[in-house]
C-alpha atoms as a PDB file:
ATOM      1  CA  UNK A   1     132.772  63.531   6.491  1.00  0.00           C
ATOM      2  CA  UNK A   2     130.492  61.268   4.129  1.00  0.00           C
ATOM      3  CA  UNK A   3     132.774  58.973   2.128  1.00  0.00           C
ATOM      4  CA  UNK A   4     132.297  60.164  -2.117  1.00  0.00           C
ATOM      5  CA  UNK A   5     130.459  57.121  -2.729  1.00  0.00           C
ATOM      6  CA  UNK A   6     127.733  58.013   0.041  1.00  0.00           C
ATOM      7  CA  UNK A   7     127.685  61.872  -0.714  1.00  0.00           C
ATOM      8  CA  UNK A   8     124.075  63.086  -2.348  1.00  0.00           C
ATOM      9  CA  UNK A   9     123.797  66.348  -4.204  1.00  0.00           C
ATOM     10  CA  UNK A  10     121.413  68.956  -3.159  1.00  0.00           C
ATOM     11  CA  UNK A  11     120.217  72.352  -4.518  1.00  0.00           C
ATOM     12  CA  UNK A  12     119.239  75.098  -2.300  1.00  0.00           C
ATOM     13  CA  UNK A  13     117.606  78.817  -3.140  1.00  0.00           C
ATOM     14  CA  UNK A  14     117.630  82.000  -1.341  1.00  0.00           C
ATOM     15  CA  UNK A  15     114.789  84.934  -2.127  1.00  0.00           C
ATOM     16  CA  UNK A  16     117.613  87.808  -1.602  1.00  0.00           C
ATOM     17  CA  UNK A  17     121.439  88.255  -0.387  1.00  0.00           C
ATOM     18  CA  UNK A  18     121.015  89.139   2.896  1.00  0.00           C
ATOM     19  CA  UNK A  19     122.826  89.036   6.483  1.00  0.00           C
ATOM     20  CA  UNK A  20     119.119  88.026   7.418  1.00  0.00           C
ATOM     21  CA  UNK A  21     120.005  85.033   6.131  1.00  0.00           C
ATOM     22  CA  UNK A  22     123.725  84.423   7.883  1.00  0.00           C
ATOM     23  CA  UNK A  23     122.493  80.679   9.444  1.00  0.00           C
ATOM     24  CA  UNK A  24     122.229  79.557   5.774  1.00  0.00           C
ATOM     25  CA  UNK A  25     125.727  81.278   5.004  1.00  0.00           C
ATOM     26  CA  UNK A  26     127.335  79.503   7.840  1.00  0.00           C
ATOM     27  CA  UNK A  27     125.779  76.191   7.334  1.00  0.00           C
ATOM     28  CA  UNK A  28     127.223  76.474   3.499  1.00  0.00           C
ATOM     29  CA  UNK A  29     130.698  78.285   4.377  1.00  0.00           C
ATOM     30  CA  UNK A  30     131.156  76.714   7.475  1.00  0.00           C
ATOM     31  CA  UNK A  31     131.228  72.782   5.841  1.00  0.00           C
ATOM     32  CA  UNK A  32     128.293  71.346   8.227  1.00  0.00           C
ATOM     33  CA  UNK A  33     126.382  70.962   5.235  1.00  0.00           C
ATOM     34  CA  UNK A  34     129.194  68.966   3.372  1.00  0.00           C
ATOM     35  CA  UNK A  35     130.400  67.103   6.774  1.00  0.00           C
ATOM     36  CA  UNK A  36     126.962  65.530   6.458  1.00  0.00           C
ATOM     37  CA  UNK A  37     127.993  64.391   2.761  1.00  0.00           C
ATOM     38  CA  UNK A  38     126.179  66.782   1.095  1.00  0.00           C
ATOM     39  CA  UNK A  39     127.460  68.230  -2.526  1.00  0.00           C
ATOM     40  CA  UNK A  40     125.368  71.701  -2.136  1.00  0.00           C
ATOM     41  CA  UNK A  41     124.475  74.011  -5.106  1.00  0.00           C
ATOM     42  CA  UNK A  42     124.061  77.070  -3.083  1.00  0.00           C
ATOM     43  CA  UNK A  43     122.376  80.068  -4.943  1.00  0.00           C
ATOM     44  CA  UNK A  44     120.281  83.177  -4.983  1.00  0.00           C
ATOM     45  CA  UNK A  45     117.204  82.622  -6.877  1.00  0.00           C
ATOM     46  CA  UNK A  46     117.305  83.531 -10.604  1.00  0.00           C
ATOM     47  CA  UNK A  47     115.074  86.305 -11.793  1.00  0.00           C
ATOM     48  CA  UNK A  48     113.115  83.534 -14.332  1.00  0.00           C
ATOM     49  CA  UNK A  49     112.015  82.122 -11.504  1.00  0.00           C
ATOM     50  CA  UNK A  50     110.300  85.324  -9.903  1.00  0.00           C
ATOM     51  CA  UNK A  51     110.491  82.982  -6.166  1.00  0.00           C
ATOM     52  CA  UNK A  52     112.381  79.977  -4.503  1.00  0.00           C
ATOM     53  CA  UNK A  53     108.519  78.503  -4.183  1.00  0.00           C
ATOM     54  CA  UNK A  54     108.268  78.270  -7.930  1.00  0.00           C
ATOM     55  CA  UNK A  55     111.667  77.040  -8.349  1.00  0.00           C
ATOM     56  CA  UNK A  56     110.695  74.375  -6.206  1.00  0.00           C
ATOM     57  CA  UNK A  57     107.423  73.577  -7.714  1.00  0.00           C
ATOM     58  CA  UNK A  58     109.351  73.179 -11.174  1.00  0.00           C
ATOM     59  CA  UNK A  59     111.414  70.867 -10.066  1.00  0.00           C
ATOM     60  CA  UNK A  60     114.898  73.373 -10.305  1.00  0.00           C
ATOM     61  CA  UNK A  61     115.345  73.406  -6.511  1.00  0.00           C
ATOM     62  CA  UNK A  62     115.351  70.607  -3.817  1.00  0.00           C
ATOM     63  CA  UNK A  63     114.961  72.793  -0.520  1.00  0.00           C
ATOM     64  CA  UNK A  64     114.524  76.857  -0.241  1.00  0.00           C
ATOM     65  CA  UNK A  65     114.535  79.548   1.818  1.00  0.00           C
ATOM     66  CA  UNK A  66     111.063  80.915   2.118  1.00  0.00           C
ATOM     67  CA  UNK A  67     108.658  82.986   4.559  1.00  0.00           C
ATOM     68  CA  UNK A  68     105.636  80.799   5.398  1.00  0.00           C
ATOM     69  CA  UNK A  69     103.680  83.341   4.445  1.00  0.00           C
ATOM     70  CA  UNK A  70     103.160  82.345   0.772  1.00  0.00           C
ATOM     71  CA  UNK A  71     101.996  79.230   1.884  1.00  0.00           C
ATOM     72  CA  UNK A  72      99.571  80.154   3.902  1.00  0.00           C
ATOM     73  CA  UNK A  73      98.164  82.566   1.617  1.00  0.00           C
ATOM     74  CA  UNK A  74      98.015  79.907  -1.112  1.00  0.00           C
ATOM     75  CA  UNK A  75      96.200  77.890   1.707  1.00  0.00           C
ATOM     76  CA  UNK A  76      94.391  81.045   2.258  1.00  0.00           C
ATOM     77  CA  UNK A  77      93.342  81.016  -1.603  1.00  0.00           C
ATOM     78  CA  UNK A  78      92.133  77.266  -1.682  1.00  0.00           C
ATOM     79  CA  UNK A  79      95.040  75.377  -2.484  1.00  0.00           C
ATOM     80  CA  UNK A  80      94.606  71.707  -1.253  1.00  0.00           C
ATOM     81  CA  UNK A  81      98.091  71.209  -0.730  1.00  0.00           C
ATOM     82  CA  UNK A  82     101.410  73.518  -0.102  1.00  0.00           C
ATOM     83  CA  UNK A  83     104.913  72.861   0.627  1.00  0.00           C
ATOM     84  CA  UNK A  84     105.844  72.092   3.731  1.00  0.00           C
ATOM     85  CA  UNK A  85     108.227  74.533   5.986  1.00  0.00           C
ATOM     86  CA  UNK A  86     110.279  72.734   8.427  1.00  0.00           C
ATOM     87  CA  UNK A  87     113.217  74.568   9.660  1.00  0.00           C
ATOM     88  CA  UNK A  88     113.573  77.555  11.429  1.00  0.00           C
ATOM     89  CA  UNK A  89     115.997  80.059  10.094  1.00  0.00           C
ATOM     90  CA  UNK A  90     115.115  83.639  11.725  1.00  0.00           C
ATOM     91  CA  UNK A  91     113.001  83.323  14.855  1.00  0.00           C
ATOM     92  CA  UNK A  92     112.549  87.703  14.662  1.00  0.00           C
ATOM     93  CA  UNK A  93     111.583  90.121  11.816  1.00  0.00           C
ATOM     94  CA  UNK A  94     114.958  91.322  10.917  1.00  0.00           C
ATOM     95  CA  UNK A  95     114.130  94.586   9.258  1.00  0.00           C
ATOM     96  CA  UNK A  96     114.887  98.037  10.666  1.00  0.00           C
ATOM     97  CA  UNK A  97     113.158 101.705  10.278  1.00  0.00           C
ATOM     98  CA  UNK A  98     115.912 104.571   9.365  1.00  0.00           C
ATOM     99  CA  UNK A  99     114.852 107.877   9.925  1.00  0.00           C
ATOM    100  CA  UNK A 100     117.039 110.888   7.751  1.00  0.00           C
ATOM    101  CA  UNK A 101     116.808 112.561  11.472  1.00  0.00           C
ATOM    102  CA  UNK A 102     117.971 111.702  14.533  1.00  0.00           C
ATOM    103  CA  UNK A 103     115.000 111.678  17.066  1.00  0.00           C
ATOM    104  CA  UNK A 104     115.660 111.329  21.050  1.00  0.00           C
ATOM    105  CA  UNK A 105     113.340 110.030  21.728  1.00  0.00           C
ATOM    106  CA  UNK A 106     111.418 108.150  18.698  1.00  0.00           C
ATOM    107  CA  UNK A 107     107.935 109.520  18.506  1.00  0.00           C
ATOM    108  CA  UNK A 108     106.027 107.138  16.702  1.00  0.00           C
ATOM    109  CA  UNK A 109     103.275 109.825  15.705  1.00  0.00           C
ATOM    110  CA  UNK A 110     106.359 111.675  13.692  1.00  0.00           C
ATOM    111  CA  UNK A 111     105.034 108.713  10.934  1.00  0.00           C
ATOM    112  CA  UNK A 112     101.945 110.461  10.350  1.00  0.00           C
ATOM    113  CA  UNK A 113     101.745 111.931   7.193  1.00  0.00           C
ATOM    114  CA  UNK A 114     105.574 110.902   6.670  1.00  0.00           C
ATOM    115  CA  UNK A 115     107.201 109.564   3.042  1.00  0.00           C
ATOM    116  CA  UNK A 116     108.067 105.528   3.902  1.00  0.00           C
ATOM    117  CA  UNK A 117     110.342 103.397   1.485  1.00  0.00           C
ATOM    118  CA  UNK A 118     108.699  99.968   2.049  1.00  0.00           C
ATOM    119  CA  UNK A 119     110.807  96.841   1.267  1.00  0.00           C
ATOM    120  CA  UNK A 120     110.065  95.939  -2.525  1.00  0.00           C
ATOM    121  CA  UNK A 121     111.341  91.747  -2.752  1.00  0.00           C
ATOM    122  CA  UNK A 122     108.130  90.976   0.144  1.00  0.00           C
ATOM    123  CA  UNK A 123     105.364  92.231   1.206  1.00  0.00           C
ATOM    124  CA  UNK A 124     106.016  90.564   4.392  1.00  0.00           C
ATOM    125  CA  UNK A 125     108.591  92.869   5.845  1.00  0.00           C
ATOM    126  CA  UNK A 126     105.658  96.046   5.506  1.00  0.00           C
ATOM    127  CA  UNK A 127     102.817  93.177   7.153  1.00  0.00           C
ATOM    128  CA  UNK A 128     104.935  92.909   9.890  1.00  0.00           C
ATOM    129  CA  UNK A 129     105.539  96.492  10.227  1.00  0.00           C
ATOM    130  CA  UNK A 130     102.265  96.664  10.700  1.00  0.00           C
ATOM    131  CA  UNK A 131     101.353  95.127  13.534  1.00  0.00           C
ATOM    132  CA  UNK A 132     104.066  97.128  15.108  1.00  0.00           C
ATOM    133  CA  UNK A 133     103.120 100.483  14.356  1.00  0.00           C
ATOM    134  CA  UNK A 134      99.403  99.320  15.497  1.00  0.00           C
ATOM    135  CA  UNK A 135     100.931  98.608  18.917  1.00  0.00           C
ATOM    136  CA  UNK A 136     101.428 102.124  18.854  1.00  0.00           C
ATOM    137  CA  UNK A 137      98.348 103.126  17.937  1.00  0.00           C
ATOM    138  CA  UNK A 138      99.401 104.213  14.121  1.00  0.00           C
ATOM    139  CA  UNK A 139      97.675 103.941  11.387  1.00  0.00           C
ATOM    140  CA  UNK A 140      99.440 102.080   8.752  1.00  0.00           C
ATOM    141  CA  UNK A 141      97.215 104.070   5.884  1.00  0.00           C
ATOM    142  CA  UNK A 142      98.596 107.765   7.311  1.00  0.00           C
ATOM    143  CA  UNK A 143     101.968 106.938   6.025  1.00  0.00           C
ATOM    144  CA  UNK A 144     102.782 107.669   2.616  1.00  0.00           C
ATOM    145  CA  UNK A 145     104.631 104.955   0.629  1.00  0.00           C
ATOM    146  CA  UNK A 146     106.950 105.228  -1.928  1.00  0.00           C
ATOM    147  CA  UNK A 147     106.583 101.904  -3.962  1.00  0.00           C
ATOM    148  CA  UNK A 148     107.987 100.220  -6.765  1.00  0.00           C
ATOM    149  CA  UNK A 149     112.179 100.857  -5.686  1.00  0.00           C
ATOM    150  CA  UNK A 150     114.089  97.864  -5.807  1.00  0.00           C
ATOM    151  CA  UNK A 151     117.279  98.355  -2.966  1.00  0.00           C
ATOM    152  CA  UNK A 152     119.379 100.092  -4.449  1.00  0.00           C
ATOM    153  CA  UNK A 153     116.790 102.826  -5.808  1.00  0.00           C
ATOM    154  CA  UNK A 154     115.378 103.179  -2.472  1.00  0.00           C
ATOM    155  CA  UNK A 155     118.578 103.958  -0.991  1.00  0.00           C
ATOM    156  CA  UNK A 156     119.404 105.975  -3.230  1.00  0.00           C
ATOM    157  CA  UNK A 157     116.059 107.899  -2.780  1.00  0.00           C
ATOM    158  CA  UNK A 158     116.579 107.994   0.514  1.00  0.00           C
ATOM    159  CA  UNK A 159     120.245 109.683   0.222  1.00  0.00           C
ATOM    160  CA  UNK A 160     118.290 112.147  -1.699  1.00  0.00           C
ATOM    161  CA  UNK A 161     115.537 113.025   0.497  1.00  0.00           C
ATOM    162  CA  UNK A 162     112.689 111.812  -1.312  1.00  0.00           C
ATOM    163  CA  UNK A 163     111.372 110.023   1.840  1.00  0.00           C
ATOM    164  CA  UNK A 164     112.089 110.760   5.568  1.00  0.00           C
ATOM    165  CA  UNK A 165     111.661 107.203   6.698  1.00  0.00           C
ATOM    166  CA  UNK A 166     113.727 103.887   4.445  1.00  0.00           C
ATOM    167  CA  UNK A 167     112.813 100.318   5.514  1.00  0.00           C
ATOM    168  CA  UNK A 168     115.844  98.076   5.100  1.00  0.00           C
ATOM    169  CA  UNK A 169     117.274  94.695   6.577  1.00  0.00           C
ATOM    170  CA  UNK A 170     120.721  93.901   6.948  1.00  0.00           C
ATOM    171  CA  UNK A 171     123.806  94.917   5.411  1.00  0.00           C
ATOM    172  CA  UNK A 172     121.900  98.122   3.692  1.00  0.00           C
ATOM    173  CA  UNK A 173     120.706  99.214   6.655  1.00  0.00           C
ATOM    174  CA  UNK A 174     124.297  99.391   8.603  1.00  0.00           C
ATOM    175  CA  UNK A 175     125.825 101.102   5.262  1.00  0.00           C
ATOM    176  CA  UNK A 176     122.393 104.185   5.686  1.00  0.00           C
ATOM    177  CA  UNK A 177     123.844 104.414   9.457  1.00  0.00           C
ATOM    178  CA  UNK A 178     127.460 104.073   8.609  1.00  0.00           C
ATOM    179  CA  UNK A 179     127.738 106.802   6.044  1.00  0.00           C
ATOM    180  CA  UNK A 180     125.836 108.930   8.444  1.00  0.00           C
ATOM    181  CA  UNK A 181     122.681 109.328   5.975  1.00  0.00           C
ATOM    182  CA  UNK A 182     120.185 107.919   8.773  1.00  0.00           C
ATOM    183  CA  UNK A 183     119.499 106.976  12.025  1.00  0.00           C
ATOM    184  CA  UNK A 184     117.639 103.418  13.384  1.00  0.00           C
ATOM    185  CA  UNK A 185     114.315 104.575  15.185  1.00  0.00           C
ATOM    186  CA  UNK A 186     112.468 100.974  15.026  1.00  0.00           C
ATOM    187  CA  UNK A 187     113.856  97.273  15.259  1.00  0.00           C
ATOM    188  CA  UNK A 188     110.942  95.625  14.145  1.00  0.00           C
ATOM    189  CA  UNK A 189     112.502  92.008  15.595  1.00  0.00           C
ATOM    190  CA  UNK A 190     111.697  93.474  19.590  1.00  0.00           C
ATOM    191  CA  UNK A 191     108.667  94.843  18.785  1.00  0.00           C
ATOM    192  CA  UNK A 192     106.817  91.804  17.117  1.00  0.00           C
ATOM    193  CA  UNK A 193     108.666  89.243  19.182  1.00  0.00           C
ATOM    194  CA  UNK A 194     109.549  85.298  18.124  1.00  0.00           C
ATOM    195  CA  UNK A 195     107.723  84.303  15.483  1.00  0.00           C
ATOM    196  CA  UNK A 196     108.636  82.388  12.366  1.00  0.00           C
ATOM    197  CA  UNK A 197     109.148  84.857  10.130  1.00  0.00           C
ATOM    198  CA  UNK A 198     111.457  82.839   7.700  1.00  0.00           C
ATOM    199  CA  UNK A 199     112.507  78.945   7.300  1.00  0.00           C
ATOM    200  CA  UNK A 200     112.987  75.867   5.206  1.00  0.00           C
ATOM    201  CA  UNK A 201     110.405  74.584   2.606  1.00  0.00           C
ATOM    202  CA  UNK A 202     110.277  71.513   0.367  1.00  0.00           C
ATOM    203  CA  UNK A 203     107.770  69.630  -1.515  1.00  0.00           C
ATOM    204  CA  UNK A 204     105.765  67.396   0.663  1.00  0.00           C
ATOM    205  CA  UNK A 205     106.953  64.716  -2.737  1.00  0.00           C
ATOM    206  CA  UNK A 206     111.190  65.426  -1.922  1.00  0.00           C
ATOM    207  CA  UNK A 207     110.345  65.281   1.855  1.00  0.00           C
ATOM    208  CA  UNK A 208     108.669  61.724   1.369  1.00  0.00           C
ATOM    209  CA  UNK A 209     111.061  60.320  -1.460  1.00  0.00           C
ATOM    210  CA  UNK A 210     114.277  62.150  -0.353  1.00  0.00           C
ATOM    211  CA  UNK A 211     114.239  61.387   4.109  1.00  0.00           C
ATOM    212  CA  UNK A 212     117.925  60.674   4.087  1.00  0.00           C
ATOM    213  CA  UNK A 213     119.170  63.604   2.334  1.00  0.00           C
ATOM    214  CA  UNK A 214     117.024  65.936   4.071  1.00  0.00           C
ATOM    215  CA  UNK A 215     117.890  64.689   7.590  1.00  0.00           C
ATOM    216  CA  UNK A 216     121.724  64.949   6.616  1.00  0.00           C
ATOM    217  CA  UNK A 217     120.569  68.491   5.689  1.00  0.00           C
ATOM    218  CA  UNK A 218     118.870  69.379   8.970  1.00  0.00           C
ATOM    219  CA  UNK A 219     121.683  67.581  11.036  1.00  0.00           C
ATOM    220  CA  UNK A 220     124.741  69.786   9.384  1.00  0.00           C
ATOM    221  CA  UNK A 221     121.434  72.804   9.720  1.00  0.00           C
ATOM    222  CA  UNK A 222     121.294  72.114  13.663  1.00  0.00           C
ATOM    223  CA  UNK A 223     125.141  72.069  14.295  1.00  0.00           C
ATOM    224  CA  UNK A 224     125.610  75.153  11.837  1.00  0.00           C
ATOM    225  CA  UNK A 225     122.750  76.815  14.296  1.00  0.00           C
ATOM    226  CA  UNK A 226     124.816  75.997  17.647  1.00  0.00           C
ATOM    227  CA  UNK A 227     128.056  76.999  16.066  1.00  0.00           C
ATOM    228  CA  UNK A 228     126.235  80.417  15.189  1.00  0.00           C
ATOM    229  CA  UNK A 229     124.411  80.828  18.685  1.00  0.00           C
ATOM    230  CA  UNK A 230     128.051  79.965  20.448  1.00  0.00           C
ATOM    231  CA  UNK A 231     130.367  82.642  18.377  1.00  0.00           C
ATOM    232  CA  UNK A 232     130.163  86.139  18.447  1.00  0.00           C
ATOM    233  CA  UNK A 233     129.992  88.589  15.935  1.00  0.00           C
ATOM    234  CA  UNK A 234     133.648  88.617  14.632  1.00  0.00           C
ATOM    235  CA  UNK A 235     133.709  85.273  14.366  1.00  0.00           C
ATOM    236  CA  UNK A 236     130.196  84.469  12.627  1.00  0.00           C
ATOM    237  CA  UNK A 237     130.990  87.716  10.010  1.00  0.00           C
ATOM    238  CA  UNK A 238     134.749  86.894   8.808  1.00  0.00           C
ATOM    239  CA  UNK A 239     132.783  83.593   8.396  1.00  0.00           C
ATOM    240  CA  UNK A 240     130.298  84.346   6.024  1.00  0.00           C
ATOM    241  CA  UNK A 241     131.682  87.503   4.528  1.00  0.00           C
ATOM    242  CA  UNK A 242     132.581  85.746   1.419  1.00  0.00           C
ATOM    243  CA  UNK A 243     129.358  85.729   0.395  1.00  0.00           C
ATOM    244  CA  UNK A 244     129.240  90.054   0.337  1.00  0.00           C
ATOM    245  CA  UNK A 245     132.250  90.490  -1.720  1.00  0.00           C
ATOM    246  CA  UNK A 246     131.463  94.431  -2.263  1.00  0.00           C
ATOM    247  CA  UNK A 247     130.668  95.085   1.676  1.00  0.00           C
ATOM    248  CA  UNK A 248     133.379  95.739   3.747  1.00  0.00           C
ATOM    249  CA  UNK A 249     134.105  92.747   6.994  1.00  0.00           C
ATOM    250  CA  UNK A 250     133.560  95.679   9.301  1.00  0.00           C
ATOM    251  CA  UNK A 251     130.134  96.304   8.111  1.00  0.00           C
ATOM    252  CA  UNK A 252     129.389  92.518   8.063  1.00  0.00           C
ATOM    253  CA  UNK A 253     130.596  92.172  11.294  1.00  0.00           C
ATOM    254  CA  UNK A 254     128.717  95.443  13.072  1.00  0.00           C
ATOM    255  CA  UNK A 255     125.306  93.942  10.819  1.00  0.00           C
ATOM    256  CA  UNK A 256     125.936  90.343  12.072  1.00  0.00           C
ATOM    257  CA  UNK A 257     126.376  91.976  15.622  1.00  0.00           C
ATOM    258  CA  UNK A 258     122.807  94.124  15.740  1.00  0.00           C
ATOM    259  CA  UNK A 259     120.704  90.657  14.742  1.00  0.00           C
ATOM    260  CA  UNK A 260     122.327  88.546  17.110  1.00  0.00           C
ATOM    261  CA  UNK A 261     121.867  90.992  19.873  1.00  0.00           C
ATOM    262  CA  UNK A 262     118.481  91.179  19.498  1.00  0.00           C
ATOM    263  CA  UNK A 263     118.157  87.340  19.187  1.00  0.00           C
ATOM    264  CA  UNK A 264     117.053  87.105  15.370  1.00  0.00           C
ATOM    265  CA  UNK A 265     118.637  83.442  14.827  1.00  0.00           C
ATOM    266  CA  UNK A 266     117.334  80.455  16.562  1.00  0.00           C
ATOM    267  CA  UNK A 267     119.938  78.439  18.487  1.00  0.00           C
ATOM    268  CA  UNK A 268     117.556  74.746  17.287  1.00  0.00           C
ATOM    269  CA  UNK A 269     115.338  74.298  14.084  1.00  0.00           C
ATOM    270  CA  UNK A 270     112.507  73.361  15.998  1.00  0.00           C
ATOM    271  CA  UNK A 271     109.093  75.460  14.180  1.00  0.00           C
ATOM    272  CA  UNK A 272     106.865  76.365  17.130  1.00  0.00           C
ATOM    273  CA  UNK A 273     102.884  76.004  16.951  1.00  0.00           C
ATOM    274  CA  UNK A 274     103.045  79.721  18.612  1.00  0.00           C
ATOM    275  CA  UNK A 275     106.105  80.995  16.114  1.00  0.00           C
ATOM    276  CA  UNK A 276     103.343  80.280  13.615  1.00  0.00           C
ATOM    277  CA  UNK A 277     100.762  81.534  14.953  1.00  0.00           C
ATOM    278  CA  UNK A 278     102.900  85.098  15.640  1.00  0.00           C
ATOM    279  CA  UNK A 279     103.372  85.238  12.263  1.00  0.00           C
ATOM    280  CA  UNK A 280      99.711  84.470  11.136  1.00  0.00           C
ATOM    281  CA  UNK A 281      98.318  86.713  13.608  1.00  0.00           C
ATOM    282  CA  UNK A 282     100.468  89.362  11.552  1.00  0.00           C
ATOM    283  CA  UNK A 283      99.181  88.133   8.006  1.00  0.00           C
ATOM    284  CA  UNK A 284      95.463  88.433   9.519  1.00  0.00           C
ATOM    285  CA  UNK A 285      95.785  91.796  10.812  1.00  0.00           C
ATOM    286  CA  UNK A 286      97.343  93.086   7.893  1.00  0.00           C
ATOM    287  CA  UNK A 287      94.457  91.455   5.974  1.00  0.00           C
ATOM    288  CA  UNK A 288      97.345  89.549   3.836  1.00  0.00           C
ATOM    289  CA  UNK A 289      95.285  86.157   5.016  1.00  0.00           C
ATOM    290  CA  UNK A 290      91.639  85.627   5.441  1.00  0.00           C
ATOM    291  CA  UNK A 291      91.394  83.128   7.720  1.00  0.00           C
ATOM    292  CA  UNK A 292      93.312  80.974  10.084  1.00  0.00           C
ATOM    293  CA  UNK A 293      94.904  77.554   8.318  1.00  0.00           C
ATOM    294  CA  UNK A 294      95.712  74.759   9.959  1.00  0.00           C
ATOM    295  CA  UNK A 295      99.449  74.277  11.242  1.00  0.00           C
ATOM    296  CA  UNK A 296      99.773  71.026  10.413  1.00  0.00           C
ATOM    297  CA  UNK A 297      98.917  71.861   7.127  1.00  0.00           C
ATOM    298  CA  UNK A 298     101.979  74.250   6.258  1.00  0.00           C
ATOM    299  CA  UNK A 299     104.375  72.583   8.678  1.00  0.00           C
ATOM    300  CA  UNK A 300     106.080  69.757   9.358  1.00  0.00           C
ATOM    301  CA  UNK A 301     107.818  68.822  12.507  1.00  0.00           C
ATOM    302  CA  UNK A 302     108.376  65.023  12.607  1.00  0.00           C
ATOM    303  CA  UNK A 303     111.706  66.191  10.178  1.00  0.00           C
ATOM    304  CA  UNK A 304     113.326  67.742  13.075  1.00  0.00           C
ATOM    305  CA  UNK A 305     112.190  65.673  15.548  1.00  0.00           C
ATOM    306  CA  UNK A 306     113.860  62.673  13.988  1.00  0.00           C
ATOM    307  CA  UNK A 307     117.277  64.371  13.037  1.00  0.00           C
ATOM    308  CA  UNK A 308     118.082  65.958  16.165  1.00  0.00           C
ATOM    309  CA  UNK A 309     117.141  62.505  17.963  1.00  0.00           C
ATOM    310  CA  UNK A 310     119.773  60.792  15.504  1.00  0.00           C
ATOM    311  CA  UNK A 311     122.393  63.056  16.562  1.00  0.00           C
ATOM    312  CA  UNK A 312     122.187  61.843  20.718  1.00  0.00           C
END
């Protein structure tokens, strides 16, 4: 551990409290973050803020949790500059289809004229969804949304049978199954594949200014990310349950257990050209981005390169 003298402070946002999330959660809990001498204010972003990305450009947060799609939209929309992203956190789409039926098997035309609870905090999560149900031929405009439900509305919706399909990522969707109130018919994750659907962004001004503190950050990141690929599900959930206080450690653990098993987490921090491009190809055909923008533009990987060199 950094002596006190040597120890740098360093804020970092969430969008949402979610097991989605859990490399952040262990990097924090487990003390890889603070081994590197970092004093970390760990927190979910405040409502004022509306997005990590705007805490960020205020100056109220040094690095945050972000999908890359809002800067490549802003790209999209002209901006000349974005923050950069520069470490992978999920390398899947961690978000899960509950139907209020069981179905054996899944027919994917059972969609068709169906009531869908879309995730509210992103439009990401229903872009990606997407591009799965195309795969199967569906048309995304056949299904009938109900908008405008934050979590805990929509599940509550959904207990009432105002929709026959809820889209929810991890813990909600193990409490739907758990209770007994749905069943999972799609894990978008194995349908989409890896792609970089969420990941580290700073200011390309605290990247430049700040290179020590953010490759102490990526270093304690990188081990955090082997500690997480090397345990199993027990071990990673009693870890970070503290941060789900009102969710039981058996529903951590059973949540932490369905991403890992279908590889959600990366095991290195390394951003891809073709984890990128997965998840443009998804912003394009959802028509969420116009045209292609340059990877070099929205990520960095020279960050990486250099910390996980300085750890041989």
């Amino acid at each position: 551990m950094a002596s006190n003298s040597n120890r740098q402070p360093l804020r970092l946002m969430e969008v949402i409290r979610t097991l989605f999330y859990t490399p952040i959660y262990v990097s924090v809990a487990g003390g890889f973050l603070e081994k590197e001498g970092l004093d970390v204010d760990f927190k979910t972003c405040p409502p004022e803020f509306g997005h990590p990305i705007n805490a960020l450009n205020i100056g109220q947060a040094d690095i945050v949790q972000s999908g890359i799609m809002r800067c490549i939209i802003a790209s999209d929309w002209g901006a000349e500059a974005v923050p950069k992203h520069f470490a992978e956190i999920n390398s899947r789409d961690g978000f899960f289809v509950i139907s209020r039926t069981k179905q054996d098997p899944f027919r994917w035309e059972s969609l068709k004229g169906a009531k869908l609870i879309p995730v509210d905090f992103s439009p990401m999560p229903w872009g990606s969804l997407q591009t799965a149900l195309r795969k199967h031929n569906i048309n995304p405009a056949d299904i009938n949304l109900v908008t405008g439900l934050n979590i805990g509305d929509a599940m509550a919706a959904f207990r009432a049978g105002e929709a026959e399909y809820i889209h929810l990522p991890q813990p909600f969707a193990e409490e739907i199954l758990e209770e007994g109130s749905g069943h999972v018919v799609i894990a978008v994750g194995p349908e989409n594949g890896h792609v970089c659907f969420s990941s580290f962004v700073a200011t390309n001004h605290y990247l430049d200014t700040q290179p020590d503190t953010v490759q102490r950050f990526i270093v304690g990141y990188a081990n955090a990310l082997e500690w997480l690929a090397g345990h199993d599900a027990s071990e990673v959930g009693t870890a970070v349950k503290e941060f789900f206080p009102d969710v039981s450690l058996e529903l951590v653990i059973k949540s932490v257990d369905r991403l890992k098993a279908q590889n959600n987490w990366p095991s290195e921090p390394t951003i891809t050209e073709a984890s990128y491009q997965g998840l443009h190809d998804i912003l394009l055909n959802a028509g969420m981005a116009k045209s292609q923008q340059p990877f070099s533009k929205v990520i960095r990987t020279d960050i990486v390169e250099t910390a996980l060199a300085s750890r041989r």
